[in-house]
PDB file of N, CA and C in Angstrom:
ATOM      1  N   UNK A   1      67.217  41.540  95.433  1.00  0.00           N
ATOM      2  CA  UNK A   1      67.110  42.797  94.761  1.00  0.00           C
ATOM      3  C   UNK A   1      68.449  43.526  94.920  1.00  0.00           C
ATOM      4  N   UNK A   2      69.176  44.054  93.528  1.00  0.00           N
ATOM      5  CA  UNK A   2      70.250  44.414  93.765  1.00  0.00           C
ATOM      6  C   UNK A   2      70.063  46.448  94.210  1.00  0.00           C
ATOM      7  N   UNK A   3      71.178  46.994  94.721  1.00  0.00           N
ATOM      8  CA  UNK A   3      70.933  47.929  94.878  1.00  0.00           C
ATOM      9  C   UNK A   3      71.714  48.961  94.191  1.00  0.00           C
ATOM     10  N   UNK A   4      71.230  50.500  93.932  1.00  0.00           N
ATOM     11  CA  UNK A   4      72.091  51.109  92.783  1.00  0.00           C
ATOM     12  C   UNK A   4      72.605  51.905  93.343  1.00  0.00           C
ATOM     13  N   UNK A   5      74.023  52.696  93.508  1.00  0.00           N
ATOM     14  CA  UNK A   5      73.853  53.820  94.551  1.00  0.00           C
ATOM     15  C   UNK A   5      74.553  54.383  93.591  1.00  0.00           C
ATOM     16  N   UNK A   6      74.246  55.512  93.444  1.00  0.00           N
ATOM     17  CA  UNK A   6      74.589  56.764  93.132  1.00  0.00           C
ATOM     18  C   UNK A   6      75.896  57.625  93.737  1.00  0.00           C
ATOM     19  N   UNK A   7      76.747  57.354  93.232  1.00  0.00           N
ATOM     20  CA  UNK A   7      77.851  58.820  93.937  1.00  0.00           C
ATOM     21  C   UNK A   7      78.226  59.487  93.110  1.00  0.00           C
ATOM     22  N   UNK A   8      77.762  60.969  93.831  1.00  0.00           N
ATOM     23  CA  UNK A   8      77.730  62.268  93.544  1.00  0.00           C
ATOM     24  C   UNK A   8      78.935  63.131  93.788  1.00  0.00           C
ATOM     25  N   UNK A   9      79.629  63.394  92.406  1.00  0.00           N
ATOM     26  CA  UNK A   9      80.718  64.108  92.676  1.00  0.00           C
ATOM     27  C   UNK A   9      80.732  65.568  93.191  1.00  0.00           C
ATOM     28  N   UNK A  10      81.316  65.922  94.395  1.00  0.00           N
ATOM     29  CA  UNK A  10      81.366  67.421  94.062  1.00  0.00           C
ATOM     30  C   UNK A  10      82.225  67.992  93.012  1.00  0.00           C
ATOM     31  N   UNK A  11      81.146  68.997  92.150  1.00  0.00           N
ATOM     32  CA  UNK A  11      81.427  69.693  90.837  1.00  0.00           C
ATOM     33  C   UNK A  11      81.791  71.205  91.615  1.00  0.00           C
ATOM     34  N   UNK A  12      83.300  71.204  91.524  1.00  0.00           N
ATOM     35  CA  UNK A  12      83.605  72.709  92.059  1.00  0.00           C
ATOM     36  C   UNK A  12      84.081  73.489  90.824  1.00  0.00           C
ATOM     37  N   UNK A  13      83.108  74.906  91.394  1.00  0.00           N
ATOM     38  CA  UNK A  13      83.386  75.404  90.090  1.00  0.00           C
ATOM     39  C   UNK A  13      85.334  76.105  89.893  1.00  0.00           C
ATOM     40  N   UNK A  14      85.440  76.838  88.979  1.00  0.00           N
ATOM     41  CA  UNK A  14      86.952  77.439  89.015  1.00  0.00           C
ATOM     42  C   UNK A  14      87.211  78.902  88.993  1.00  0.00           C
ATOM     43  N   UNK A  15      88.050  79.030  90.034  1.00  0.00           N
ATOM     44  CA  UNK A  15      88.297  80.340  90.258  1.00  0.00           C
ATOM     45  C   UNK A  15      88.377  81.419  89.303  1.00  0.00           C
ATOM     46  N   UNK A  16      88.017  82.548  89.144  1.00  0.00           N
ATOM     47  CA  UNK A  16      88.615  83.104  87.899  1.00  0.00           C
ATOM     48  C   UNK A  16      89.007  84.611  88.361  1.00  0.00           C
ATOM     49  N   UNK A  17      89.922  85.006  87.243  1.00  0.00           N
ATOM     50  CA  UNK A  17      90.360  86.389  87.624  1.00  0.00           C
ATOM     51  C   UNK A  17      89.573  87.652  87.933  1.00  0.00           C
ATOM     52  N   UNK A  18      88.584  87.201  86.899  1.00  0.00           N
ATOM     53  CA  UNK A  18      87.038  88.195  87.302  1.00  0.00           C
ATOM     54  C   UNK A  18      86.092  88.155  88.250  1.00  0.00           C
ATOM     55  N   UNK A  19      86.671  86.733  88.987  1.00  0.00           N
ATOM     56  CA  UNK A  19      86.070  86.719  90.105  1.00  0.00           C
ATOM     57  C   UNK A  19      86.682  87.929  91.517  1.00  0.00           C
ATOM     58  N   UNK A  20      87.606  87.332  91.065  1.00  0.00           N
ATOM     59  CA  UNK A  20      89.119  87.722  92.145  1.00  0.00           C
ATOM     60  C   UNK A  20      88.700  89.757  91.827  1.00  0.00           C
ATOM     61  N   UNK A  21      88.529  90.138  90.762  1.00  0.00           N
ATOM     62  CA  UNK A  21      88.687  91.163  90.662  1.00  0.00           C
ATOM     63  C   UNK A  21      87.938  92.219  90.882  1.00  0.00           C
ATOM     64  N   UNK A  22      86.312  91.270  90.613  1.00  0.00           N
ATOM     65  CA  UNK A  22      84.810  92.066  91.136  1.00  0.00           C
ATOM     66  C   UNK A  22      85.055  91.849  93.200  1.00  0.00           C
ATOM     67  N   UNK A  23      85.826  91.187  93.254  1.00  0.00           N
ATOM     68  CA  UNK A  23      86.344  90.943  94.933  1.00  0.00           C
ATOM     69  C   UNK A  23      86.632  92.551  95.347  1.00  0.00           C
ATOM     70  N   UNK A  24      87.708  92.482  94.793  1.00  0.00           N
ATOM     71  CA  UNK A  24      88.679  93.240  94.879  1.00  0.00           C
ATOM     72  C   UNK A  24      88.058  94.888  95.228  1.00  0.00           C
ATOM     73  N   UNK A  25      87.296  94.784  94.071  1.00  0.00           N
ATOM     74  CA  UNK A  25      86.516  96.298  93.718  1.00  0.00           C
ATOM     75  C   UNK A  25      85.421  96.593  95.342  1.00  0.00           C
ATOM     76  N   UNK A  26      85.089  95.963  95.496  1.00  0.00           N
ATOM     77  CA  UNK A  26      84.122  95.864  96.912  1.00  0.00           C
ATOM     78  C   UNK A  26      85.145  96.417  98.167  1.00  0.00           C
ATOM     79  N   UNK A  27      86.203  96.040  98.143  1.00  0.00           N
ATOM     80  CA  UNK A  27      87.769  96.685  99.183  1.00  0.00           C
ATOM     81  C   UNK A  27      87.634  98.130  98.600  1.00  0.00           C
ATOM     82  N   UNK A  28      87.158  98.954  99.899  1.00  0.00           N
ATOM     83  CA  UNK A  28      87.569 100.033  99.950  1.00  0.00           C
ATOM     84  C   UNK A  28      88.952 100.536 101.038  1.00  0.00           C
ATOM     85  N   UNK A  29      89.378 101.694 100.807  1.00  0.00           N
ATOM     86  CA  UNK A  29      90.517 102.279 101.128  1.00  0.00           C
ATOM     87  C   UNK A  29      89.666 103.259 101.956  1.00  0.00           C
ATOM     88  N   UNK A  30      89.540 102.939 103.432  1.00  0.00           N
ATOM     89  CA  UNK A  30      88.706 103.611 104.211  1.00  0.00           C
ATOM     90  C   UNK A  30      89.120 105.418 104.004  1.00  0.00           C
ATOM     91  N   UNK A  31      90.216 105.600 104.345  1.00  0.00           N
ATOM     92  CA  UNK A  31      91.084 106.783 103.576  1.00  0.00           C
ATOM     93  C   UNK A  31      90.560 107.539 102.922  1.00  0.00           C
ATOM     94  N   UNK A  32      90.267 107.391 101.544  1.00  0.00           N
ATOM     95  CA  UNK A  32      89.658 108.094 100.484  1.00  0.00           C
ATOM     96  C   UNK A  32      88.495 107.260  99.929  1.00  0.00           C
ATOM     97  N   UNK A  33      87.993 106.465 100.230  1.00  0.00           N
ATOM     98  CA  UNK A  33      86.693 105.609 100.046  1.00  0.00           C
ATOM     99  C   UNK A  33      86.319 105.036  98.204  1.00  0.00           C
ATOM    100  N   UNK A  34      87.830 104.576  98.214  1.00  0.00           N
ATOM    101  CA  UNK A  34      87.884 104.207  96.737  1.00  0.00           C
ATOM    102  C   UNK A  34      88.833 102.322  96.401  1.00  0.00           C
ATOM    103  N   UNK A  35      87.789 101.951  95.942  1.00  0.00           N
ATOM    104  CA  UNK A  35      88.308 100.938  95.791  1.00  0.00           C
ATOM    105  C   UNK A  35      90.073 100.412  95.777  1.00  0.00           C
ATOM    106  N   UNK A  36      90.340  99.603  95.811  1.00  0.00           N
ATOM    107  CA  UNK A  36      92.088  98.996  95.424  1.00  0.00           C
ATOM    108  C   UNK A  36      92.338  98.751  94.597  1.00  0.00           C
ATOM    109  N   UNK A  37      91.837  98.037  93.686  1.00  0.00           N
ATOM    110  CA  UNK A  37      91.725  97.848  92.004  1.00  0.00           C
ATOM    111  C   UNK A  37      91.866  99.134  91.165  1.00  0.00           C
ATOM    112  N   UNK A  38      90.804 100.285  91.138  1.00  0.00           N
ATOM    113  CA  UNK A  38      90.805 101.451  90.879  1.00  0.00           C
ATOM    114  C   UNK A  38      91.945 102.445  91.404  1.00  0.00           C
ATOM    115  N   UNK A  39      92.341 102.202  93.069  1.00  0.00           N
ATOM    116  CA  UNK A  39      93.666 102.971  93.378  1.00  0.00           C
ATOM    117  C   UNK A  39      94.877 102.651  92.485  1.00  0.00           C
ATOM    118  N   UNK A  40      94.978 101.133  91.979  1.00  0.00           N
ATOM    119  CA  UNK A  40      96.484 100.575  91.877  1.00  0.00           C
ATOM    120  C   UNK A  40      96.947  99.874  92.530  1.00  0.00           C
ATOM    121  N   UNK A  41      96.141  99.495  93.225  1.00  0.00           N
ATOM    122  CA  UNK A  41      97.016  98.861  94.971  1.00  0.00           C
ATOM    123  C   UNK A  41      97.306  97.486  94.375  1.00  0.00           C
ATOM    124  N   UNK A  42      96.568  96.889  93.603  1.00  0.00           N
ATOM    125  CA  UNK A  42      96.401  95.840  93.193  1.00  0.00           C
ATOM    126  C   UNK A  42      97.779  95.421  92.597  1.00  0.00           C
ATOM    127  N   UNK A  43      99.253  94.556  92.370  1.00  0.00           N
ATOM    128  CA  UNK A  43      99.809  94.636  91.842  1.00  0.00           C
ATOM    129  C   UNK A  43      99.831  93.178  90.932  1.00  0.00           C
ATOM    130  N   UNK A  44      99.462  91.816  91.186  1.00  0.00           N
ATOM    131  CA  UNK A  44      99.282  90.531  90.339  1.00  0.00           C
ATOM    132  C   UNK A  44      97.822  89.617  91.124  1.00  0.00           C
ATOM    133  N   UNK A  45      97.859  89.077  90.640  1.00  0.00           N
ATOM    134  CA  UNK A  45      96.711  88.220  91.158  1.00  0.00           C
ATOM    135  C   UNK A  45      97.108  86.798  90.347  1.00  0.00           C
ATOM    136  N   UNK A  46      97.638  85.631  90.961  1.00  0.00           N
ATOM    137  CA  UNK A  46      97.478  84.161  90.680  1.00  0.00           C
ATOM    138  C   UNK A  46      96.906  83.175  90.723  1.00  0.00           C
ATOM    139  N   UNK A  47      96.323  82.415  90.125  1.00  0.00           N
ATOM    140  CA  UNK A  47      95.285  81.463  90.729  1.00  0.00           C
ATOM    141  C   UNK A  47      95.796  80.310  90.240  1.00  0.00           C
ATOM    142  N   UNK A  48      96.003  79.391  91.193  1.00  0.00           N
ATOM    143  CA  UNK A  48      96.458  77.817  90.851  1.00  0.00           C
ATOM    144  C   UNK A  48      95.680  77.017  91.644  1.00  0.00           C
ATOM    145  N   UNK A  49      94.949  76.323  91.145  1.00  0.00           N
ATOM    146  CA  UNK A  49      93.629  75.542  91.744  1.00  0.00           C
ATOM    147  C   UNK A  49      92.368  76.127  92.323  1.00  0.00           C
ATOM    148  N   UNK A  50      92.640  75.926  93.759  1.00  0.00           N
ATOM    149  CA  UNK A  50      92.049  76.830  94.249  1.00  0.00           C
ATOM    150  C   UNK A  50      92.007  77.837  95.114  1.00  0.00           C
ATOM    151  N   UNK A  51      93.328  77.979  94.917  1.00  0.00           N
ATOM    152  CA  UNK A  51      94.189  79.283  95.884  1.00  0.00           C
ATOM    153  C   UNK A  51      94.024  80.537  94.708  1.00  0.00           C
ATOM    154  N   UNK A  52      94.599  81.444  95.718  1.00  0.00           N
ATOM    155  CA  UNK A  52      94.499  83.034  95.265  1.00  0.00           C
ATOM    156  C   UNK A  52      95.848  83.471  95.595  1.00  0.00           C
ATOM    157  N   UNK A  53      96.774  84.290  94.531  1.00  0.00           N
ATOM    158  CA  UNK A  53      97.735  84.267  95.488  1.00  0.00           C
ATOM    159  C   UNK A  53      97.835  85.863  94.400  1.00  0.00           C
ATOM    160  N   UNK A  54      97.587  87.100  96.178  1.00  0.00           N
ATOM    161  CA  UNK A  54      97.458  88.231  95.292  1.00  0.00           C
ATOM    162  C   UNK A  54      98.359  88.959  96.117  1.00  0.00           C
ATOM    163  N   UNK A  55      99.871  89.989  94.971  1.00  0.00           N
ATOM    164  CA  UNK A  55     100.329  90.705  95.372  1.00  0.00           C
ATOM    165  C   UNK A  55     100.257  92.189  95.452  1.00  0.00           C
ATOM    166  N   UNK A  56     100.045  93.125  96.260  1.00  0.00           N
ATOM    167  CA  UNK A  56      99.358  93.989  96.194  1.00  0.00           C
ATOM    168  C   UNK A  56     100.372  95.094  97.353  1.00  0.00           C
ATOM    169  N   UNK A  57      99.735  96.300  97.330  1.00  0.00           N
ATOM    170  CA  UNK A  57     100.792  97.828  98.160  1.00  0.00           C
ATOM    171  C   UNK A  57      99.939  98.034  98.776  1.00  0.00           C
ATOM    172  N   UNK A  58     100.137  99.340  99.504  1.00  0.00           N
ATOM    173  CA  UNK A  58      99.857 100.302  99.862  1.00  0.00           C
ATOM    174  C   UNK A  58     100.404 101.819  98.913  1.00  0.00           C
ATOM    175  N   UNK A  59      99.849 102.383  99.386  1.00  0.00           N
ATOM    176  CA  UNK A  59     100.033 104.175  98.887  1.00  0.00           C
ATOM    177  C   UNK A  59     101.346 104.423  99.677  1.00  0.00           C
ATOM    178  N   UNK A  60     101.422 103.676 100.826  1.00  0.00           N
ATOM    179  CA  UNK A  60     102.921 104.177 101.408  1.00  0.00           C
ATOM    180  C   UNK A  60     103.068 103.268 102.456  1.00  0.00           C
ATOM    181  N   UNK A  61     104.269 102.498 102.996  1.00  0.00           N
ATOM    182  CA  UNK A  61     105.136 101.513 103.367  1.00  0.00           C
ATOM    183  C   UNK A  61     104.413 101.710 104.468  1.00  0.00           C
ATOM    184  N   UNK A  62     104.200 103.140 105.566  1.00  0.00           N
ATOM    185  CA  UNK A  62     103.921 103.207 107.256  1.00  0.00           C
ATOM    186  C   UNK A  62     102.202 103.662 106.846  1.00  0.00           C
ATOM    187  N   UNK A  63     101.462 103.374 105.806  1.00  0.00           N
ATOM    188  CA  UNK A  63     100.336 103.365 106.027  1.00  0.00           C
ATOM    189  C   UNK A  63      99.793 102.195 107.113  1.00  0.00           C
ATOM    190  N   UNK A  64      98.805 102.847 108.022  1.00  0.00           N
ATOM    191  CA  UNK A  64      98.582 101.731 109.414  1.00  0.00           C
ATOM    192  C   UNK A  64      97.043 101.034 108.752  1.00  0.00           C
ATOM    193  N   UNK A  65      96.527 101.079 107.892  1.00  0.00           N
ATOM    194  CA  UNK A  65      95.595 100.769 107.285  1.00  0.00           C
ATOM    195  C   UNK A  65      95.886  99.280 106.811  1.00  0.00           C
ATOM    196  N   UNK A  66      97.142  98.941 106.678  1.00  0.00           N
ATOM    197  CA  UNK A  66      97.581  97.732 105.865  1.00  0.00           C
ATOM    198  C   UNK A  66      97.234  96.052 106.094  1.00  0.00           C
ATOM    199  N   UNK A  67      96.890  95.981 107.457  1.00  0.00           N
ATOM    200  CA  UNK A  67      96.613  94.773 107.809  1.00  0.00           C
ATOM    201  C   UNK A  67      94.782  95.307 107.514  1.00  0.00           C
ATOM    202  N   UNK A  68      94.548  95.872 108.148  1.00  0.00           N
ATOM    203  CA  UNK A  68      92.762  96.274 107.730  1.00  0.00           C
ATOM    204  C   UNK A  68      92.558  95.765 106.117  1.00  0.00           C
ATOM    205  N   UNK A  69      92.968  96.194 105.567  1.00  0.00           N
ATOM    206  CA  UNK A  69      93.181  96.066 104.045  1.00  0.00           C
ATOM    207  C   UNK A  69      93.218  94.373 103.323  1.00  0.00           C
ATOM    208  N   UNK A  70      94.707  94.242 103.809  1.00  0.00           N
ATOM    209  CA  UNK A  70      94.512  92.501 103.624  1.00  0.00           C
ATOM    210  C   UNK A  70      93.704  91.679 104.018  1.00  0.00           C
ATOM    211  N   UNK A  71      92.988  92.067 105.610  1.00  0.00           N
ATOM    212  CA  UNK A  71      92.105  90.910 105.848  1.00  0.00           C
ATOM    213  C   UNK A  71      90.846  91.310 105.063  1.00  0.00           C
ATOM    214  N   UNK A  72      90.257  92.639 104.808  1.00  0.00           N
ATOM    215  CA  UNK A  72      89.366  93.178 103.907  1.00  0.00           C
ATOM    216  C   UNK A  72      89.300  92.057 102.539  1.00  0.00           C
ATOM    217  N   UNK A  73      90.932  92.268 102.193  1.00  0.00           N
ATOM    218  CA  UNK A  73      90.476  91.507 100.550  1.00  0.00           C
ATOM    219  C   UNK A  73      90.285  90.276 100.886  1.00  0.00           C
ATOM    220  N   UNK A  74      91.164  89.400 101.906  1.00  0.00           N
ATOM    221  CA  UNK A  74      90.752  87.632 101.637  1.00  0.00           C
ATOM    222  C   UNK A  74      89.096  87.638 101.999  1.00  0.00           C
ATOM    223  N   UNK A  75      88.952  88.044 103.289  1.00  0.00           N
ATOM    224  CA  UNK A  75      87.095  88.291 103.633  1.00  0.00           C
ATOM    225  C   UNK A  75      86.343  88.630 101.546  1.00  0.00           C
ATOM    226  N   UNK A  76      86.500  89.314 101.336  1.00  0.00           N
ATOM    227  CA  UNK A  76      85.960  89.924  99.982  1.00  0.00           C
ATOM    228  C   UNK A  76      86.351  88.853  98.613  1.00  0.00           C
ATOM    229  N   UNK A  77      87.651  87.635  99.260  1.00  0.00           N
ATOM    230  CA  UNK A  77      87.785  86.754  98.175  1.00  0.00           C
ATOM    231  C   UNK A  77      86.793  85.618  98.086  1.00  0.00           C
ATOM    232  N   UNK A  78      87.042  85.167  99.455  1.00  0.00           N
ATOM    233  CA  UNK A  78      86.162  84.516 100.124  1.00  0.00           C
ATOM    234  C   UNK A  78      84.877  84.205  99.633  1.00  0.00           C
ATOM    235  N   UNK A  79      84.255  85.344 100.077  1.00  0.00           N
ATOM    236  CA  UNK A  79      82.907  85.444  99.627  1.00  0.00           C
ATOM    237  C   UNK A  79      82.398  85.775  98.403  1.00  0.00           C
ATOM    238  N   UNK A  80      83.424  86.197  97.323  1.00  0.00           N
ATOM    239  CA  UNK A  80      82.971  86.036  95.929  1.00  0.00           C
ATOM    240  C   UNK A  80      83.493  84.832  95.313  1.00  0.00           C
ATOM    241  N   UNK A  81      84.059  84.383  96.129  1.00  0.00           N
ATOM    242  CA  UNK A  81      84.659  82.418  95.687  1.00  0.00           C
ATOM    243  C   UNK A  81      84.524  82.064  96.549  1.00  0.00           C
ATOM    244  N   UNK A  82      83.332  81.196  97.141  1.00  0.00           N
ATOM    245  CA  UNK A  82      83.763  80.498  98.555  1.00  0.00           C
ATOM    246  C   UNK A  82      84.502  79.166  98.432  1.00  0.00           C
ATOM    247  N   UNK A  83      84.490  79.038  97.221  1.00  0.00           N
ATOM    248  CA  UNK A  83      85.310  77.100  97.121  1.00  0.00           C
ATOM    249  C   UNK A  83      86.835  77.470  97.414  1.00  0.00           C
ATOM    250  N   UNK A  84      87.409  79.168  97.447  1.00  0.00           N
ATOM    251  CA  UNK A  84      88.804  79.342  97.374  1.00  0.00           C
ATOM    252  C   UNK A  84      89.491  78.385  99.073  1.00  0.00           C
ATOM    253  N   UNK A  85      90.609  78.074  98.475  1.00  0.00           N
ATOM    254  CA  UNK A  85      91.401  76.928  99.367  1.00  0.00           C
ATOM    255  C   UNK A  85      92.100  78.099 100.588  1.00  0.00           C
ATOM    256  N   UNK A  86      93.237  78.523  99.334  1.00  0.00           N
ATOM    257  CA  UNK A  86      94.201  79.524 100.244  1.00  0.00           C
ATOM    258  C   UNK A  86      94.204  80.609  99.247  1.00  0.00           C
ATOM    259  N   UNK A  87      94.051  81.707 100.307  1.00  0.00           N
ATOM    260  CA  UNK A  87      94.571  82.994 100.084  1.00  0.00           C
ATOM    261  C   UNK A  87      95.613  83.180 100.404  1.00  0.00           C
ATOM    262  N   UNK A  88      96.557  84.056  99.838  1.00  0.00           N
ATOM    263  CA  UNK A  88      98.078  84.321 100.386  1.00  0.00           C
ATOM    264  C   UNK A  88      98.782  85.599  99.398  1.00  0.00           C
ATOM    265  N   UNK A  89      98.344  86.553 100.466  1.00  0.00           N
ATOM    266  CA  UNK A  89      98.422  88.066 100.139  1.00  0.00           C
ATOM    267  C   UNK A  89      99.633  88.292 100.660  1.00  0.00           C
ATOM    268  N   UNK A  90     100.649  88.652  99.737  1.00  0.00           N
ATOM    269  CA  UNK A  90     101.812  89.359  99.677  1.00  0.00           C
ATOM    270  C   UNK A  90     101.886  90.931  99.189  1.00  0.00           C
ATOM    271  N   UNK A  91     102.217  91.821 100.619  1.00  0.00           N
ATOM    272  CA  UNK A  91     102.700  93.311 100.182  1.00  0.00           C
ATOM    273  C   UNK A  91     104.045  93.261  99.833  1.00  0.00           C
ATOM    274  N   UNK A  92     104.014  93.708  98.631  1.00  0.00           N
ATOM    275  CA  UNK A  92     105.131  94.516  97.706  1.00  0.00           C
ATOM    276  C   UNK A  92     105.807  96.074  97.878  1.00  0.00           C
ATOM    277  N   UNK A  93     106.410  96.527  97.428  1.00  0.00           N
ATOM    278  CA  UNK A  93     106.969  97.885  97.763  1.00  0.00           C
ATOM    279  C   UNK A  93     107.581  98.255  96.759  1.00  0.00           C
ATOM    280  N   UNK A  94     107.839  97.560  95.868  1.00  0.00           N
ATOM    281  CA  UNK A  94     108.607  97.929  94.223  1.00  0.00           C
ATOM    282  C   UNK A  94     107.683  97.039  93.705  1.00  0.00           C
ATOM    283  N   UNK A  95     107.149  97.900  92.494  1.00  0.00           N
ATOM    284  CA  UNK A  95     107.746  99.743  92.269  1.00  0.00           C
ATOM    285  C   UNK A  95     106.749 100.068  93.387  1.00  0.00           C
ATOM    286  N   UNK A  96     107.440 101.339  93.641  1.00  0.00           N
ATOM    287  CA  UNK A  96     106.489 102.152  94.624  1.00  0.00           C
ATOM    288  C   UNK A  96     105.259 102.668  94.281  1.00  0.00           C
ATOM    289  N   UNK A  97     103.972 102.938  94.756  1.00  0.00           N
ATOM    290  CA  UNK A  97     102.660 102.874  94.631  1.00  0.00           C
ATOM    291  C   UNK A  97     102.894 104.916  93.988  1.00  0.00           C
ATOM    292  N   UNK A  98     102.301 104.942  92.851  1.00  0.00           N
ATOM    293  CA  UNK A  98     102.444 106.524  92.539  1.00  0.00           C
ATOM    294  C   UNK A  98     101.298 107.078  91.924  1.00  0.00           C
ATOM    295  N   UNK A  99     100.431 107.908  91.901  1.00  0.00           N
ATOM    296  CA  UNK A  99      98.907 108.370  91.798  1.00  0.00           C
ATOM    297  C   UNK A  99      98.853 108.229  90.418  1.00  0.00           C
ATOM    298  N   UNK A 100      99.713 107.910  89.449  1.00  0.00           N
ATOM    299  CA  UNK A 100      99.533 107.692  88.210  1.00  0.00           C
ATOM    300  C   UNK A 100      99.083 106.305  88.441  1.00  0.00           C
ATOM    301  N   UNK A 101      99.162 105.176  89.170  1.00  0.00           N
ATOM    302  CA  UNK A 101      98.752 103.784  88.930  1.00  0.00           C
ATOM    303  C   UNK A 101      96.831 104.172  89.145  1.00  0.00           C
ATOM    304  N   UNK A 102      96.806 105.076  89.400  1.00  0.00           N
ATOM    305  CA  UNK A 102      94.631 105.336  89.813  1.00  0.00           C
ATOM    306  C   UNK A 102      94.263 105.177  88.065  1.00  0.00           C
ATOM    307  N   UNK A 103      93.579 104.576  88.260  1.00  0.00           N
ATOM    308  CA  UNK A 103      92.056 104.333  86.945  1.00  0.00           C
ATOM    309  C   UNK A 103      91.496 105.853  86.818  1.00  0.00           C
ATOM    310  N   UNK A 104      91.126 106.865  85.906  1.00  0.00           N
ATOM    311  CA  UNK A 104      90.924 107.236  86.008  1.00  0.00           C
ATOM    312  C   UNK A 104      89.072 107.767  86.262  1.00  0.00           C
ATOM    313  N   UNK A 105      88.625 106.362  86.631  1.00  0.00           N
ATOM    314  CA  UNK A 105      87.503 106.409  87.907  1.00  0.00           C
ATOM    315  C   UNK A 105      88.117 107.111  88.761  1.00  0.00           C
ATOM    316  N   UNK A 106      88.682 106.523  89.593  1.00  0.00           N
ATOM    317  CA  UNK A 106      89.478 107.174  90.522  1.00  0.00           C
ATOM    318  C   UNK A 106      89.846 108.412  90.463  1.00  0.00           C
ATOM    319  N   UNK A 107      90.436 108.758  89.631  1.00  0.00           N
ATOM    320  CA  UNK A 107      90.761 110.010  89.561  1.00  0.00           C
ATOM    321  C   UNK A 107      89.789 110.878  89.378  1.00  0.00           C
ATOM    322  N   UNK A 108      88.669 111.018  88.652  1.00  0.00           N
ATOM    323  CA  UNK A 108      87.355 111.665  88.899  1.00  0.00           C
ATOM    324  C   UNK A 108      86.818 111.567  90.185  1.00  0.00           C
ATOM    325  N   UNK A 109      86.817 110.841  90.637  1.00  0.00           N
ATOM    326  CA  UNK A 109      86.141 110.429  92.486  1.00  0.00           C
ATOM    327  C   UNK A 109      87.373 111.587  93.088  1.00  0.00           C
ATOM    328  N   UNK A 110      88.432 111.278  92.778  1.00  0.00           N
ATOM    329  CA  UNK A 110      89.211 112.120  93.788  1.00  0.00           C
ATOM    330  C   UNK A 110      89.286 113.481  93.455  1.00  0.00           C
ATOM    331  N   UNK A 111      88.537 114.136  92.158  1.00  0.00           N
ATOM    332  CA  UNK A 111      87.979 115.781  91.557  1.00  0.00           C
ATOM    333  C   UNK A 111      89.441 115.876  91.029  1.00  0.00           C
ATOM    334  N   UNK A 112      90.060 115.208  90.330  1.00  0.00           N
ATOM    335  CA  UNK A 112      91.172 115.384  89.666  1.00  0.00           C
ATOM    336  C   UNK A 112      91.024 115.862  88.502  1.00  0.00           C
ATOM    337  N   UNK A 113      91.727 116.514  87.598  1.00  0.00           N
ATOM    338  CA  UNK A 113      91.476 116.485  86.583  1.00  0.00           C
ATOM    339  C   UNK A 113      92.175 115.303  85.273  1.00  0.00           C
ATOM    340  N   UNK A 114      91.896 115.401  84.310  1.00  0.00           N
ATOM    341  CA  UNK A 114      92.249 113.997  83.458  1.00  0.00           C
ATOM    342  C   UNK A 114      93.702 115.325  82.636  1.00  0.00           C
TER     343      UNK A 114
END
């Protein structure tokens, strides 16, 4: 009796920017309790396979919030992609982070006016 075996590929699914980005939105800015996406903080987001490769600020260079922040988003990539390989979060500083980059979600949350 011959035998049949079956091999089962793993089917991984593919990263996507909307993944990366509903991530993103879940990172709050303990600070003012408003997302990073919505602040601006956000500056590119890359995806090549199954890495993430997102460049992103702060509101200001000696904010001490900054490592809190990065491990916030890979934790938050993570878990809205768990097949992601590597994360590799690069802070930027140009251009400088300026309250015009806020969504104006944001800017209503913060009682701004439009």
């Amino acid at each position: 009796m011959s035998r049949c075996v079956i091999e089962s590929a793993e089917v991984m699914e593919q990263i996507t920017r909307d993944q990366i980005v509903r991530a993103l939105r879940k990172v709050l800015d303990p600070e003012v309790g408003i997302n990073v996406v919505d602040l601006g903080l956000v500056y590119g987001i890359e995806l090549k396979d199954r890495n993430v490769l997102l460049e992103m600020t702060m509101t200001s260079p000696a904010c001490p919030l900054g490592s809190y922040i990065q491990n916030s988003a890979e934790r938050a990539i993570r878990a809205q992609a768990p097949g992601t390989e590597v994360v590799e979060i690069t802070m930027v500083w140009q251009p400088a982070w300026d309250p015009a980059m806020m969504s104006q979600d944001a800017r209503r949350q913060m009682g701004w006016r439009e």
